[in-house]
N, C-alpha and C. Protein backbone atom coordinates (compact mmCIF):
# COMPACT_ATOMS: atom_id res chain seq x y z
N UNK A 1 9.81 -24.54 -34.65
CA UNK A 1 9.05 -24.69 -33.43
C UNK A 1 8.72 -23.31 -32.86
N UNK A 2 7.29 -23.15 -32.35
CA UNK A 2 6.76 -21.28 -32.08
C UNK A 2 7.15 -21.89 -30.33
N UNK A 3 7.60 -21.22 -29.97
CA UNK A 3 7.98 -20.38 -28.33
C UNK A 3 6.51 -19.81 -27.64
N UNK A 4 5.64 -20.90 -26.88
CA UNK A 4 5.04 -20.16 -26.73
C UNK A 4 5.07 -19.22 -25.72
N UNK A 5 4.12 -17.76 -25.78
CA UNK A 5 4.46 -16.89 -24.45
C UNK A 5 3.83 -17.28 -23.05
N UNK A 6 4.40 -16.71 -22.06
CA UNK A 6 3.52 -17.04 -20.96
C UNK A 6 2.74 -15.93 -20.62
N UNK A 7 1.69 -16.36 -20.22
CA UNK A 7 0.42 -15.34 -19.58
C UNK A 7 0.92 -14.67 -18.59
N UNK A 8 0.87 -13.13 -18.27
CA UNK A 8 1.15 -12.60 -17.08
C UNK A 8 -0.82 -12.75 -16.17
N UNK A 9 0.00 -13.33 -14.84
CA UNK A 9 -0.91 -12.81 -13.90
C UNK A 9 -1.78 -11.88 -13.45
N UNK A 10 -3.50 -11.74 -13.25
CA UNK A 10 -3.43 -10.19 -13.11
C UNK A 10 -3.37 -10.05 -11.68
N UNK A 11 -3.68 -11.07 -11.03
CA UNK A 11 -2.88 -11.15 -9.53
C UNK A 11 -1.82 -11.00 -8.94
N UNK A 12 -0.67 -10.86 -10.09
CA UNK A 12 0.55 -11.35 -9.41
C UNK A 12 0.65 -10.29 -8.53
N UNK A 13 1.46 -10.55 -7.56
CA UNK A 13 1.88 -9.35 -6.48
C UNK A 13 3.44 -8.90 -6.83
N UNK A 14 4.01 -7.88 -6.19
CA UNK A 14 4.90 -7.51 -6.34
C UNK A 14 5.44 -7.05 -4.69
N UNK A 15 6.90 -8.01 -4.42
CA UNK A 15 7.37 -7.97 -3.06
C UNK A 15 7.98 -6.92 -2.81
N UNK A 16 7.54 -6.25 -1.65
CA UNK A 16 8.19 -5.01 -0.88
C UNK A 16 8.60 -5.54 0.71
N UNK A 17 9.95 -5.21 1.34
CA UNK A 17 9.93 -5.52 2.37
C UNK A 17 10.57 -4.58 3.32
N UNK A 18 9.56 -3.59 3.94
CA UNK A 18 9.92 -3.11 5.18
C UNK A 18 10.25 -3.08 6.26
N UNK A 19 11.43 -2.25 6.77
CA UNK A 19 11.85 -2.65 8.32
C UNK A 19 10.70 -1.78 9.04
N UNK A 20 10.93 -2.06 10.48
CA UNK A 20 10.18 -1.37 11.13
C UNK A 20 10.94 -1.06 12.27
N UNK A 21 10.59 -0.29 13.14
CA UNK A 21 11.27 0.20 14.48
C UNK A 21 10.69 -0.92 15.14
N UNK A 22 11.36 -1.19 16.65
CA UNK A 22 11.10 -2.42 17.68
C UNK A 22 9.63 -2.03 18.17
N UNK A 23 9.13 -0.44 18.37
CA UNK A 23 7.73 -0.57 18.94
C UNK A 23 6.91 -0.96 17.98
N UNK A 24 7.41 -0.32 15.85
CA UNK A 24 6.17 -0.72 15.39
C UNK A 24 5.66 -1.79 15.42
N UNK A 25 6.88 -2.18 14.65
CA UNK A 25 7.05 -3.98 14.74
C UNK A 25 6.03 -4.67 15.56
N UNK A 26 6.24 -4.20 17.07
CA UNK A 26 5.66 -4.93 17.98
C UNK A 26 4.31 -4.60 17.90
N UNK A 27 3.28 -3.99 17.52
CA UNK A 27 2.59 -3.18 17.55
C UNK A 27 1.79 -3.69 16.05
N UNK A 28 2.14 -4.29 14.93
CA UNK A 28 1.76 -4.69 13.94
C UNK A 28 1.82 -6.41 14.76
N UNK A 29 2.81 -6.74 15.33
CA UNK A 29 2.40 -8.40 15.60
C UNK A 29 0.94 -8.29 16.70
N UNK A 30 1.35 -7.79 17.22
CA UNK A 30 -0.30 -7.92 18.21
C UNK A 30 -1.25 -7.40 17.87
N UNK A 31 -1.35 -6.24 16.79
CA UNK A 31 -3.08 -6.19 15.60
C UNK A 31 -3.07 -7.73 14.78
N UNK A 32 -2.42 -8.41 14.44
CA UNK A 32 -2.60 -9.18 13.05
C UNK A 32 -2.54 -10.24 13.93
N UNK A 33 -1.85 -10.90 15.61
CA UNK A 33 -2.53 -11.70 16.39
C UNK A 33 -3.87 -11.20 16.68
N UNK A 34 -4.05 -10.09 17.11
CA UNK A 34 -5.68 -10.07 17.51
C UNK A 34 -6.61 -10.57 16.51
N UNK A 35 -6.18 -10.22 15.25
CA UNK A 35 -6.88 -10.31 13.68
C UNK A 35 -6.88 -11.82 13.53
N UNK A 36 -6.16 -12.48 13.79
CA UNK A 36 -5.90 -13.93 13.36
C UNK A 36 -5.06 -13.88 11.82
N UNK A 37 -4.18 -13.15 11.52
CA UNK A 37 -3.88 -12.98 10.10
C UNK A 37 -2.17 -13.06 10.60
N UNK A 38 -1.58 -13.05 9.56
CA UNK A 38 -0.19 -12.87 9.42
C UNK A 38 0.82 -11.10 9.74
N UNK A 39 1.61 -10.99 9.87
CA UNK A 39 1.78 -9.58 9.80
C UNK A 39 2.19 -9.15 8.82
N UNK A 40 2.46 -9.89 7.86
CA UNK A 40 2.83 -9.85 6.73
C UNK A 40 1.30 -9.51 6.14
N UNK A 41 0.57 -10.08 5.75
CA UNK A 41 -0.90 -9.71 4.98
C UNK A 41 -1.63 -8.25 5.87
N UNK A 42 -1.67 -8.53 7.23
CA UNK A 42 -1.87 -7.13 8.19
C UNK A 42 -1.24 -5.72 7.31
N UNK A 43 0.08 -5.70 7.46
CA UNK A 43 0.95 -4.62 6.67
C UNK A 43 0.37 -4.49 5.43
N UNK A 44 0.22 -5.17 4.50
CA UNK A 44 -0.85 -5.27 3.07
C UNK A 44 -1.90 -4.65 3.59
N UNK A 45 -2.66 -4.59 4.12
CA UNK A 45 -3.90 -4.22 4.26
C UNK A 45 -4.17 -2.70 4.83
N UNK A 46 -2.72 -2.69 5.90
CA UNK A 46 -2.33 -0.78 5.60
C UNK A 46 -2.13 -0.67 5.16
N UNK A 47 -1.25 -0.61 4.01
CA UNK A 47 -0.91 -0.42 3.25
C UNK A 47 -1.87 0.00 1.93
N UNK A 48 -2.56 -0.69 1.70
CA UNK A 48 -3.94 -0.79 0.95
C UNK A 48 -4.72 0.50 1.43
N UNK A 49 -5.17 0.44 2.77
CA UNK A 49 -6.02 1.23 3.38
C UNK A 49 -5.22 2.99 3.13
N UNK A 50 -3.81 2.91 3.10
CA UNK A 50 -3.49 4.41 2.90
C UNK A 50 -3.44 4.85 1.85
N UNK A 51 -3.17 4.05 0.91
CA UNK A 51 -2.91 4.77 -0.78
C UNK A 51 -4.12 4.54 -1.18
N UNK A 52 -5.72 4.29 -0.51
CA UNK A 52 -6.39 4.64 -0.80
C UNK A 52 -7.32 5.58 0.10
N UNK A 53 -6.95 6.50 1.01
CA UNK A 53 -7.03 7.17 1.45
C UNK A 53 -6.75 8.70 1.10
N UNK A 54 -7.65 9.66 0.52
CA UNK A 54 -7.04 10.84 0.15
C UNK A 54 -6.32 11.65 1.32
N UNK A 55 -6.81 11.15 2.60
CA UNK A 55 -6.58 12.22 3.68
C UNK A 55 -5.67 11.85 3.91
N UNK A 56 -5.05 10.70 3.84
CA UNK A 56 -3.46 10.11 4.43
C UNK A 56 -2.85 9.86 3.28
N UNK A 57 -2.99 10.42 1.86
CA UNK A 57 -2.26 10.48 0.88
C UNK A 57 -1.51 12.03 0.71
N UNK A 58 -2.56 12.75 1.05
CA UNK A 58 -2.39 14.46 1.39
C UNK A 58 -1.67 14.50 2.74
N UNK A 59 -2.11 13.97 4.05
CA UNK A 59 -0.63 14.23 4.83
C UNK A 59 0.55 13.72 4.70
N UNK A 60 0.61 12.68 3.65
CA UNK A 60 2.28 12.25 3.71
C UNK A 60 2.73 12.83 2.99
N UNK A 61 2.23 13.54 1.86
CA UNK A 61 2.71 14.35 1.04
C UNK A 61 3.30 15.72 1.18
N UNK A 62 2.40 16.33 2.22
CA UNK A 62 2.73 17.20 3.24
C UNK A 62 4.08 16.70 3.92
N UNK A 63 3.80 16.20 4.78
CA UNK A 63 4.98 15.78 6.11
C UNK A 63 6.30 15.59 4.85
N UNK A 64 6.17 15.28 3.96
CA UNK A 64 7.45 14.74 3.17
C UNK A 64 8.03 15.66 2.03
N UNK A 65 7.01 16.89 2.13
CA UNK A 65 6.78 18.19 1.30
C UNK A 65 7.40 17.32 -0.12
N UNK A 66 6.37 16.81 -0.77
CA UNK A 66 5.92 16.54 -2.33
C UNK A 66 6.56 17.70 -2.77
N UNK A 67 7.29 17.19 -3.94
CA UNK A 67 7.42 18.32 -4.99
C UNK A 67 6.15 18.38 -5.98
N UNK A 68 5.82 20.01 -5.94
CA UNK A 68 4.71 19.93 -6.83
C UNK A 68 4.68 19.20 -8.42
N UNK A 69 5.73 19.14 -9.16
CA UNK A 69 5.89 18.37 -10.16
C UNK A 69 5.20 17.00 -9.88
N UNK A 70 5.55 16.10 -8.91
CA UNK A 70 5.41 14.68 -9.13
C UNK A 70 3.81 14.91 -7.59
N UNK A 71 3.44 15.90 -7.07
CA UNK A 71 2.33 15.55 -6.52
C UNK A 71 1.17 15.10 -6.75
N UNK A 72 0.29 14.11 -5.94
CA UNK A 72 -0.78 13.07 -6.36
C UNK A 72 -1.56 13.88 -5.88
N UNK A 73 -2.66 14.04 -7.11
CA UNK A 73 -3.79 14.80 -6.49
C UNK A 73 -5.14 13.30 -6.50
N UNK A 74 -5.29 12.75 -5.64
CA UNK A 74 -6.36 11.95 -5.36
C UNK A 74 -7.89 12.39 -5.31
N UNK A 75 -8.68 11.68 -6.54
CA UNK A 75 -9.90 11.94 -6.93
C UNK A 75 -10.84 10.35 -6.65
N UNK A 76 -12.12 10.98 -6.04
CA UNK A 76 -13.00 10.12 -5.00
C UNK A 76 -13.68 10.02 -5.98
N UNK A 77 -13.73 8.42 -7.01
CA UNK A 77 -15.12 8.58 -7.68
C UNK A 77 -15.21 7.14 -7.79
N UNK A 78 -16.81 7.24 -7.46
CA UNK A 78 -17.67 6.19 -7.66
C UNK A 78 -17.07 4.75 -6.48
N UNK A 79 -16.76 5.78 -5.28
CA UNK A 79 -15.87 4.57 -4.18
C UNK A 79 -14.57 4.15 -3.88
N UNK A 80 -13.79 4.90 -5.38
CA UNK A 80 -13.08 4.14 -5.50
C UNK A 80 -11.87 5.62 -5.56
N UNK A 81 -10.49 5.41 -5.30
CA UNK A 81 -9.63 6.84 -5.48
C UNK A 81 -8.72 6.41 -6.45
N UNK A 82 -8.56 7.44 -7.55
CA UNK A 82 -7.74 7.61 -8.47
C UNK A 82 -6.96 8.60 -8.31
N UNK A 83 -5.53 8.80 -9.54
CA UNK A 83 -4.53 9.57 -8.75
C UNK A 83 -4.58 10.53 -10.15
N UNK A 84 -4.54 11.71 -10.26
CA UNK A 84 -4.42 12.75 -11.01
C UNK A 84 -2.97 13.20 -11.05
């Protein structure tokens, strides 16, 4: 009898779960009430919005002084940012 394999998802997500301080916290529930969304999908969507951001990929890298070995150099092409 063949085993068959299972298909990976190209959707699947992968769970991360962050704490937050009491102001962020508070501060992510009342954007994602104003939004009508969850704060859970809200946080996704910063989340989204910064790692594709070169300018807020370059200050965290900064503020967190990147070692040059493992630093992301973010390249703007065709809309879209890739990581060098």
């Amino acid at each position: 009898m063949q085993v068959k394999e299972r298909k990976i998802r190209s959707d699947k997500k992968t769970r991360v779960n962050p704490s937050f301080d009491q102001d962020t916290h508070d501060r992510l529930k009342r954007l994602s009430i104003a939004c009508d969304i969850s704060k859970t999908k809200m946080a996704e969507e910063i989340v989204k919005l910064a790692v594709n951001n070169p300018s807020i990929i370059d200050h965290l890298q900064e503020r967190f002084q990147a070692s040059d070995t493992f630093r992301i150099i973010p390249i703007l092409k065709d809309g879209k940012v890739y990581f060098d």
